[in-house]
N, C-alpha and C. Protein backbone atom coordinates (compact mmCIF):
# COMPACT_ATOMS: atom_id res chain seq x y z
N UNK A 1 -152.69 -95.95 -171.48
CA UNK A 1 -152.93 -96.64 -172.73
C UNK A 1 -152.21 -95.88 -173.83
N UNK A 2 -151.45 -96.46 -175.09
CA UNK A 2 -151.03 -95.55 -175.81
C UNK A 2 -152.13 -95.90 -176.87
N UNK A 3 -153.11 -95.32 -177.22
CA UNK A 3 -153.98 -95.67 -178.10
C UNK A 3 -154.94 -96.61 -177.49
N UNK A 4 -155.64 -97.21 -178.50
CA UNK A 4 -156.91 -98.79 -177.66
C UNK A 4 -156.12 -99.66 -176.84
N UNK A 5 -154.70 -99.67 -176.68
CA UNK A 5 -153.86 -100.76 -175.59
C UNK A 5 -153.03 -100.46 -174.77
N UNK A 6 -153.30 -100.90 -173.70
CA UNK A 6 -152.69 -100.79 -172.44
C UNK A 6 -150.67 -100.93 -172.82
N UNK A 7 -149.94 -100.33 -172.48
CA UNK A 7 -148.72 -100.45 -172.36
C UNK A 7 -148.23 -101.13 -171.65
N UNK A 8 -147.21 -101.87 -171.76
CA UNK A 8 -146.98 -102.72 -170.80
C UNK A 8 -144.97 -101.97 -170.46
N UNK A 9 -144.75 -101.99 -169.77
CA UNK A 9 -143.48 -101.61 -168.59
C UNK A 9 -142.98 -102.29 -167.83
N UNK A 10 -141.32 -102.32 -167.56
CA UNK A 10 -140.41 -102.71 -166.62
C UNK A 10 -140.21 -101.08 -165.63
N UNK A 11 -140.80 -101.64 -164.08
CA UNK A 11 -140.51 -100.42 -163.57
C UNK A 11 -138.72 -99.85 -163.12
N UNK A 12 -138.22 -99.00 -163.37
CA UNK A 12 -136.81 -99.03 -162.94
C UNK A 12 -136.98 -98.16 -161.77
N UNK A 13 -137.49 -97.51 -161.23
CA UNK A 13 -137.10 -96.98 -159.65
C UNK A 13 -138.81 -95.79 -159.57
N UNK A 14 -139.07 -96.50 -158.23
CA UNK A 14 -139.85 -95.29 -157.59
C UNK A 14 -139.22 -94.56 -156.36
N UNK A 15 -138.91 -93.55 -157.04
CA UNK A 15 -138.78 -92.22 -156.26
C UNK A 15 -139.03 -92.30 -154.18
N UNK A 16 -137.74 -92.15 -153.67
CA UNK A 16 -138.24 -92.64 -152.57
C UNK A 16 -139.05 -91.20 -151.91
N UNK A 17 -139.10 -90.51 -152.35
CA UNK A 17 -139.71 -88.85 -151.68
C UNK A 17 -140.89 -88.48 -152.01
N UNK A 18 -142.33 -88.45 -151.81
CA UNK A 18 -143.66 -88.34 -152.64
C UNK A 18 -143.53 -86.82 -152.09
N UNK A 19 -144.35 -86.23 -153.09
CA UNK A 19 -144.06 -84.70 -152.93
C UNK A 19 -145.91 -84.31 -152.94
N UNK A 20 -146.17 -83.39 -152.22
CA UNK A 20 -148.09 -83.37 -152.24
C UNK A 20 -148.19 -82.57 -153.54
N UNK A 21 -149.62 -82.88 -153.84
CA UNK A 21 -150.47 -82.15 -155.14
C UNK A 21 -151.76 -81.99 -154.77
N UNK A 22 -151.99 -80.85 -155.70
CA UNK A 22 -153.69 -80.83 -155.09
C UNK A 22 -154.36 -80.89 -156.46
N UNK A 23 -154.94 -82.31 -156.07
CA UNK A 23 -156.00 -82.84 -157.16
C UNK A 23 -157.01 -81.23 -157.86
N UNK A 24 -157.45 -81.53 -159.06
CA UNK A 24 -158.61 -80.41 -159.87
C UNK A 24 -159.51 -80.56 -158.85
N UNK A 25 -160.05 -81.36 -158.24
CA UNK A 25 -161.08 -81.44 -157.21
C UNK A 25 -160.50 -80.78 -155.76
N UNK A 26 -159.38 -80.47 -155.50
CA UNK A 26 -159.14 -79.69 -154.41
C UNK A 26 -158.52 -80.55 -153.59
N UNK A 27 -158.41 -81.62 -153.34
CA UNK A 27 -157.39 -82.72 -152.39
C UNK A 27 -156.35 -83.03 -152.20
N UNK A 28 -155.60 -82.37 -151.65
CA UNK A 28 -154.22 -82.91 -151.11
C UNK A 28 -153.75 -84.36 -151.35
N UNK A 29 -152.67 -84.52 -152.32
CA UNK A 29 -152.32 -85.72 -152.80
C UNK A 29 -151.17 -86.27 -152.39
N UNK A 30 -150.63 -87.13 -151.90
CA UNK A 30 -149.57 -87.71 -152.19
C UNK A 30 -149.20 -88.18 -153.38
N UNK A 31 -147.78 -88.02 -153.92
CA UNK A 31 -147.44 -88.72 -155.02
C UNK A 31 -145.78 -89.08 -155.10
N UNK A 32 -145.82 -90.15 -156.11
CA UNK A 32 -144.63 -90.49 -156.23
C UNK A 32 -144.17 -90.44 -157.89
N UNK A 33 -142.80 -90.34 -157.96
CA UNK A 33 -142.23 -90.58 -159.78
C UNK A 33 -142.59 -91.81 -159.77
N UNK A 34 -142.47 -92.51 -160.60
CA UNK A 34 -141.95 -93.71 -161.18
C UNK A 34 -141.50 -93.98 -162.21
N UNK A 35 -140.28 -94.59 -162.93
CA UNK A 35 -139.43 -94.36 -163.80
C UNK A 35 -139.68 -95.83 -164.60
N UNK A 36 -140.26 -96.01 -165.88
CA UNK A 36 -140.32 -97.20 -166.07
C UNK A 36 -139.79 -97.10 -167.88
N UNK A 37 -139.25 -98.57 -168.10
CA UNK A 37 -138.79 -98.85 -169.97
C UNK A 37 -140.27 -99.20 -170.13
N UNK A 38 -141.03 -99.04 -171.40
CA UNK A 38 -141.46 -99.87 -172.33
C UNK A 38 -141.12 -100.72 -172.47
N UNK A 39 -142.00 -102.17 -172.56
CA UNK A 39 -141.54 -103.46 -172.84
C UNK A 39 -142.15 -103.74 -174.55
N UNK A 40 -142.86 -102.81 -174.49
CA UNK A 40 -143.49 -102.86 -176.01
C UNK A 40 -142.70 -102.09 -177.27
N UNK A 41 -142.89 -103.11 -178.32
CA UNK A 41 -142.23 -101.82 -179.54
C UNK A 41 -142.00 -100.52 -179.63
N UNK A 42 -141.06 -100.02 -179.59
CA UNK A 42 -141.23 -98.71 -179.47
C UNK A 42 -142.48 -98.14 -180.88
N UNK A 43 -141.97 -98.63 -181.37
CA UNK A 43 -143.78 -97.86 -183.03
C UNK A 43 -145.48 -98.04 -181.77
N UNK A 44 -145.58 -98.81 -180.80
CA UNK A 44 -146.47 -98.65 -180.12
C UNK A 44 -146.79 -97.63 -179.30
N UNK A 45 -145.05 -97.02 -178.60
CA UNK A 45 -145.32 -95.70 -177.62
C UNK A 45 -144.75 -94.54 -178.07
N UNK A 46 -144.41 -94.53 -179.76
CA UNK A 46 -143.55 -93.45 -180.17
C UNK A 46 -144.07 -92.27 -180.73
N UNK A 47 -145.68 -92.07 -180.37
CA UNK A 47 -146.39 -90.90 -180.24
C UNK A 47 -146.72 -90.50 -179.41
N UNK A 48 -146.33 -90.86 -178.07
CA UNK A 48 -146.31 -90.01 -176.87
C UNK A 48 -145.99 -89.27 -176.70
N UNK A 49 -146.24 -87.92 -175.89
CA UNK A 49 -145.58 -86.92 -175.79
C UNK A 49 -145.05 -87.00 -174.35
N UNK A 50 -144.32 -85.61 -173.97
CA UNK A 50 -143.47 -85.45 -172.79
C UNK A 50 -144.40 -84.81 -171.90
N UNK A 51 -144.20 -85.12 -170.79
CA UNK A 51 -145.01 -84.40 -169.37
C UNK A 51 -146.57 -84.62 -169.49
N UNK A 52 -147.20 -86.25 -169.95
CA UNK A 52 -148.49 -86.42 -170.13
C UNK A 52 -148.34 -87.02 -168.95
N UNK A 53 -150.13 -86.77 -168.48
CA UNK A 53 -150.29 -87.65 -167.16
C UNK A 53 -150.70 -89.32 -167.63
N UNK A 54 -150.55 -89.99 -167.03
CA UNK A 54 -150.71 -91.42 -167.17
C UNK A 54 -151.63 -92.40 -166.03
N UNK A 55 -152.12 -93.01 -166.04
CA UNK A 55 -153.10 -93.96 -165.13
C UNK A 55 -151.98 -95.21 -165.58
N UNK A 56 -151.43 -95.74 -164.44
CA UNK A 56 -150.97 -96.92 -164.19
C UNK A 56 -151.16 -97.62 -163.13
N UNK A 57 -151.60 -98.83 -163.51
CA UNK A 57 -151.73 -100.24 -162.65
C UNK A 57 -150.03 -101.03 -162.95
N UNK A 58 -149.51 -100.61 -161.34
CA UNK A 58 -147.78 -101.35 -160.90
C UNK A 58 -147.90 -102.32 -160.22
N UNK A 59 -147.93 -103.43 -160.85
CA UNK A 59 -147.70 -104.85 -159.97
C UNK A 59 -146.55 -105.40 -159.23
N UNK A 60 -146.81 -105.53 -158.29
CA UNK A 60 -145.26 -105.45 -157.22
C UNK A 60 -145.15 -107.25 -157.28
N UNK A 61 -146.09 -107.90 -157.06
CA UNK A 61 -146.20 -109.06 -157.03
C UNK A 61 -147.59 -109.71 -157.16
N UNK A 62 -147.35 -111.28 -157.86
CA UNK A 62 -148.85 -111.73 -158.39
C UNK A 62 -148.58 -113.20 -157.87
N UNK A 63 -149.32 -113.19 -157.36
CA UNK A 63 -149.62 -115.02 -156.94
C UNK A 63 -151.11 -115.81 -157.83
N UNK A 64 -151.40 -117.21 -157.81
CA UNK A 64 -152.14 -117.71 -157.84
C UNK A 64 -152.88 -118.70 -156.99
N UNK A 65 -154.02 -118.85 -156.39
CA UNK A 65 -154.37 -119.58 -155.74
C UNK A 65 -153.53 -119.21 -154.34
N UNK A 66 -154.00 -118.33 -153.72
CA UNK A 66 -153.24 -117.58 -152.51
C UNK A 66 -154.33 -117.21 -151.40
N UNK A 67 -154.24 -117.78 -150.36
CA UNK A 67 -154.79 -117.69 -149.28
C UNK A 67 -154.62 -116.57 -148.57
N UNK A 68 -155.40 -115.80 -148.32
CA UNK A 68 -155.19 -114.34 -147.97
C UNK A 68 -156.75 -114.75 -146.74
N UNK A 69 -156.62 -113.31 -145.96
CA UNK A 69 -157.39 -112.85 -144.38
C UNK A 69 -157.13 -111.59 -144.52
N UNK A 70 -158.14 -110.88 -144.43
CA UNK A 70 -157.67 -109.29 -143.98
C UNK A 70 -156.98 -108.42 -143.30
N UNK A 71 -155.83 -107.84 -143.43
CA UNK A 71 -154.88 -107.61 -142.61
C UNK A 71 -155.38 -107.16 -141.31
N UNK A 72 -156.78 -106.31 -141.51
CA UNK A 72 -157.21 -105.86 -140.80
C UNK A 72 -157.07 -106.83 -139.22
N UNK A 73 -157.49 -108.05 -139.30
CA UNK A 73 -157.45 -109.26 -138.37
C UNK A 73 -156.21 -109.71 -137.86
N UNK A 74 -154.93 -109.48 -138.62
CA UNK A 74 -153.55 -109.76 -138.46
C UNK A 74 -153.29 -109.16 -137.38
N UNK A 75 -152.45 -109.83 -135.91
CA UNK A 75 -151.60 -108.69 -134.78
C UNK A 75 -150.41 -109.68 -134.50
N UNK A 76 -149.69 -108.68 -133.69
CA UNK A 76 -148.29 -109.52 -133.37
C UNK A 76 -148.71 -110.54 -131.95
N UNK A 77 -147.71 -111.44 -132.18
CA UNK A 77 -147.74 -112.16 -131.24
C UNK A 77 -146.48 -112.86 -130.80
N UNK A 78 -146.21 -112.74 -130.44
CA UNK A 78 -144.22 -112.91 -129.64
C UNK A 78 -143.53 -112.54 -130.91
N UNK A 79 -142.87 -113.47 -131.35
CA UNK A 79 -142.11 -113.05 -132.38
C UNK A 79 -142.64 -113.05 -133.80
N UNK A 80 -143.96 -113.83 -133.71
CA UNK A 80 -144.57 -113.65 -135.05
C UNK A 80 -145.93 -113.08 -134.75
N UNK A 81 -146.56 -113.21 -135.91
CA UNK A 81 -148.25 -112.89 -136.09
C UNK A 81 -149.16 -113.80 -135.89
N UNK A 82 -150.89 -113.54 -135.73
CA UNK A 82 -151.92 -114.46 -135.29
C UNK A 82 -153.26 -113.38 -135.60
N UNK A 83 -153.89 -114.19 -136.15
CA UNK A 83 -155.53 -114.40 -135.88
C UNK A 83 -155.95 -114.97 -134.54
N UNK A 84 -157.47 -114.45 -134.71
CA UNK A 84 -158.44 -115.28 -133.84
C UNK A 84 -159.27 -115.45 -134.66
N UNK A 85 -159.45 -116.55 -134.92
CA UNK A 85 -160.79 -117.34 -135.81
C UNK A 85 -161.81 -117.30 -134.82
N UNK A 86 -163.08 -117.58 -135.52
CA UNK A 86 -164.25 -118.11 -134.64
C UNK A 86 -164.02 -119.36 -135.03
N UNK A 87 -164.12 -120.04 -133.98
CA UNK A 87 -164.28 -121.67 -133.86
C UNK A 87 -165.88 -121.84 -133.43
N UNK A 88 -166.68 -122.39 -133.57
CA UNK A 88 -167.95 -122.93 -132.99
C UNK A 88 -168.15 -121.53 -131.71
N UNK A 89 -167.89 -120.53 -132.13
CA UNK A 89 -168.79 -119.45 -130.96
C UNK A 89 -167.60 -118.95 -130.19
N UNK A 90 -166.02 -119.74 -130.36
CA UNK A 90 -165.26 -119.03 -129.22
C UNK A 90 -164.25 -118.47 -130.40
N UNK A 91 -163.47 -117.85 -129.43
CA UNK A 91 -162.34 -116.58 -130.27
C UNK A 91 -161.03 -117.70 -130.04
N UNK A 92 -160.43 -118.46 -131.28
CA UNK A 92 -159.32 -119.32 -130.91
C UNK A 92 -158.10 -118.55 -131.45
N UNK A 93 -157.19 -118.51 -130.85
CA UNK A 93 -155.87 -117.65 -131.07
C UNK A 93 -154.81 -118.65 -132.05
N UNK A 94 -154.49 -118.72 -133.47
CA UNK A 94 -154.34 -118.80 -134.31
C UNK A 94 -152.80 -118.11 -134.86
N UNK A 95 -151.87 -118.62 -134.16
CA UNK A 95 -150.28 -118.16 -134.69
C UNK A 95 -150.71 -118.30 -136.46
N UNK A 96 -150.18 -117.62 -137.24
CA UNK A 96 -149.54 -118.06 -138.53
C UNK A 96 -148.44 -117.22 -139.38
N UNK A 97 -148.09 -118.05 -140.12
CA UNK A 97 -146.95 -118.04 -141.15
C UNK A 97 -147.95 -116.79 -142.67
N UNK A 98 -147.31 -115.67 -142.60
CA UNK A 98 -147.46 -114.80 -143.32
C UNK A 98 -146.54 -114.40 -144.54
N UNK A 99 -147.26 -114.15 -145.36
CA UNK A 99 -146.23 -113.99 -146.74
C UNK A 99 -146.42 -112.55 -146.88
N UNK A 100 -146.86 -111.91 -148.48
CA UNK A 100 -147.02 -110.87 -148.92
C UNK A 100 -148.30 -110.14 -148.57
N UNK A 101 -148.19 -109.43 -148.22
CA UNK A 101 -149.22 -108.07 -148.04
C UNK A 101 -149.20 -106.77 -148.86
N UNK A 102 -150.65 -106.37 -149.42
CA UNK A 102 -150.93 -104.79 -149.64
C UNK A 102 -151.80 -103.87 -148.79
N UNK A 103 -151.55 -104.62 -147.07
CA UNK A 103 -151.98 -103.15 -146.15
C UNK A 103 -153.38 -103.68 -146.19
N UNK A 104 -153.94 -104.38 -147.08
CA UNK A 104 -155.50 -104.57 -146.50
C UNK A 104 -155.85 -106.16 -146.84
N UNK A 105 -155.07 -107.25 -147.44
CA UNK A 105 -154.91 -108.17 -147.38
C UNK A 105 -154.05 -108.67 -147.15
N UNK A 106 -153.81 -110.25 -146.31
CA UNK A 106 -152.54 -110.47 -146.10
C UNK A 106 -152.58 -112.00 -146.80
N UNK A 107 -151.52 -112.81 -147.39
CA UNK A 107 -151.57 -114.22 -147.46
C UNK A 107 -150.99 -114.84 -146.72
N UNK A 108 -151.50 -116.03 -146.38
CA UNK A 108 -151.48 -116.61 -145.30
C UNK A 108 -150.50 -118.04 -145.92
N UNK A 109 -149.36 -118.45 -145.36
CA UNK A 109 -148.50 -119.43 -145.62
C UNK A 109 -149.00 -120.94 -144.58
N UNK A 110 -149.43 -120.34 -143.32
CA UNK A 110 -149.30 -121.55 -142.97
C UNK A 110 -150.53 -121.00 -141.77
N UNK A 111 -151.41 -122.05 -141.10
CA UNK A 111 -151.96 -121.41 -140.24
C UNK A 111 -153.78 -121.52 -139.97
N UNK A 112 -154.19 -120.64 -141.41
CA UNK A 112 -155.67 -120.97 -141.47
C UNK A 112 -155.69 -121.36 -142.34
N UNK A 113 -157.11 -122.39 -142.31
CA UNK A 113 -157.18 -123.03 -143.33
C UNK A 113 -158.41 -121.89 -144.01
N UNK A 114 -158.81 -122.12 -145.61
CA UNK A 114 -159.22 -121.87 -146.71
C UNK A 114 -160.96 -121.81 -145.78
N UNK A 115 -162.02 -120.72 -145.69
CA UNK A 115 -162.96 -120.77 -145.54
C UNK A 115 -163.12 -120.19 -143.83
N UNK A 116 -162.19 -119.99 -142.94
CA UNK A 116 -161.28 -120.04 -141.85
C UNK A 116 -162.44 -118.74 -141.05
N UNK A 117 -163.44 -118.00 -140.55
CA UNK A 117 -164.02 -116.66 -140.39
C UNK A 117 -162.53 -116.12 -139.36
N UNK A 118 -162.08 -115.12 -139.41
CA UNK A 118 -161.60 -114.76 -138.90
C UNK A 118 -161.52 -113.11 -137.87
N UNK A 119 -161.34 -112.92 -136.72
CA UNK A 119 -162.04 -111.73 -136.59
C UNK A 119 -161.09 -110.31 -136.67
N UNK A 120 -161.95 -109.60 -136.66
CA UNK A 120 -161.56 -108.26 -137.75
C UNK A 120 -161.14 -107.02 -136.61
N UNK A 121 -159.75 -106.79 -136.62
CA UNK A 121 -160.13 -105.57 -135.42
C UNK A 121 -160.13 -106.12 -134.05
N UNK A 122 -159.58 -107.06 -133.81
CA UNK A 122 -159.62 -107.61 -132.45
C UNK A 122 -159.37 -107.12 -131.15
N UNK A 123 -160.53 -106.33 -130.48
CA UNK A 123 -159.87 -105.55 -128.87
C UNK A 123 -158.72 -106.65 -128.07
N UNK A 124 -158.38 -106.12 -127.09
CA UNK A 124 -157.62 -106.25 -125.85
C UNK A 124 -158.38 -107.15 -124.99
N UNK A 125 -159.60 -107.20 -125.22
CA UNK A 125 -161.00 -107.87 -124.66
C UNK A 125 -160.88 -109.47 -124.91
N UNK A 126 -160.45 -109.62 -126.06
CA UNK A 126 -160.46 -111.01 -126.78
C UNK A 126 -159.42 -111.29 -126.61
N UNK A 127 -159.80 -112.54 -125.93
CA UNK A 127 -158.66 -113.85 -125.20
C UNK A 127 -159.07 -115.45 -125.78
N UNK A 128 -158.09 -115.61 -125.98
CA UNK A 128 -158.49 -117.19 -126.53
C UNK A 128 -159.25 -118.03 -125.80
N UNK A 129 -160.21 -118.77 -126.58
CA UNK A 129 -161.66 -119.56 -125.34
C UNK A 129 -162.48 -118.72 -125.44
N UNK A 130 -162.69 -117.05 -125.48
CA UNK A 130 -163.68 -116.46 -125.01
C UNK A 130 -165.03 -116.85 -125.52
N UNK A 131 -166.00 -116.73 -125.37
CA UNK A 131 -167.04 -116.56 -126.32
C UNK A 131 -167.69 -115.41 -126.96
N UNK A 132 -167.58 -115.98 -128.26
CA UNK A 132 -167.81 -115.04 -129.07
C UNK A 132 -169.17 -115.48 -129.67
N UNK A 133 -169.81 -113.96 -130.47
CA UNK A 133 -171.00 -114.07 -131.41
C UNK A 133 -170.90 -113.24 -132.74
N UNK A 134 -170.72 -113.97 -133.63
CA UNK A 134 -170.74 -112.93 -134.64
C UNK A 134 -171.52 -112.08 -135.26
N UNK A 135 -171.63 -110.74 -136.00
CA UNK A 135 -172.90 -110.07 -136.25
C UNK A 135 -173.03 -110.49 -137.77
């Protein structure tokens, strides 16, 4: 924030090399640079100083109305990806069309529909048809 408002930024390059830190609390950190312009007046960020730490939220990409499943549930399947939904008690094997992901959600392009349970972590065990029970 430079003052009561959030800054707003064009990012120009993150650093492809994260170098470790150890947090005041003692934790081994990963980290990365990131090099970004102000999109705001400069009279908004022109009391900043040099080498301050900063809290930033970097949006890589924003959708609306986006159908997402937990990546967690996502595996390969020939050349693409698949769920297994629960259908009425069985595990149904579920190809789909995948868009953008952040590692713990995925959106879903084509495939399940909206409301869809899908299962999480799927063993080697689960074969399409099987019967399933959910907890």
């Amino acid at each position: 924030m430079g003052g009561e408002h959030p800054l707003l930024g064009r990012v120009l390059l993150v650093e492809p090399g994260a170098f470790m830190k150890v947090s005041a609390l003692g934790v081994e950190e990963q980290r990365v640079n990131v090099l970004l312009d102000f999109t705001e007046p400069h009279t908004m960020w022109e009391a900043l100083g040099d080498g301050y730490r900063v809290e930033a939220r970097i949006v890589v990409w924003e959708g609306y109305s986006v159908l997402k499943a937990p990546a967690g549930a996502l595996f390969r399947h020939g050349d693409g990806w698949a769920f297994f939904r629960n259908l009425k008690g069985r595990a149904r094997l579920s190809p789909v069309t995948v868009g953008r992901s952040d590692g713990l959600e995925t959106q879903n392009l084509d495939g399940l529909d909206e409301g869809d349970a899908v299962i999480l972590h799927p063993s080697d065990r689960i074969r399409d048809g099987i019967a399933i029970k959910a907890h």
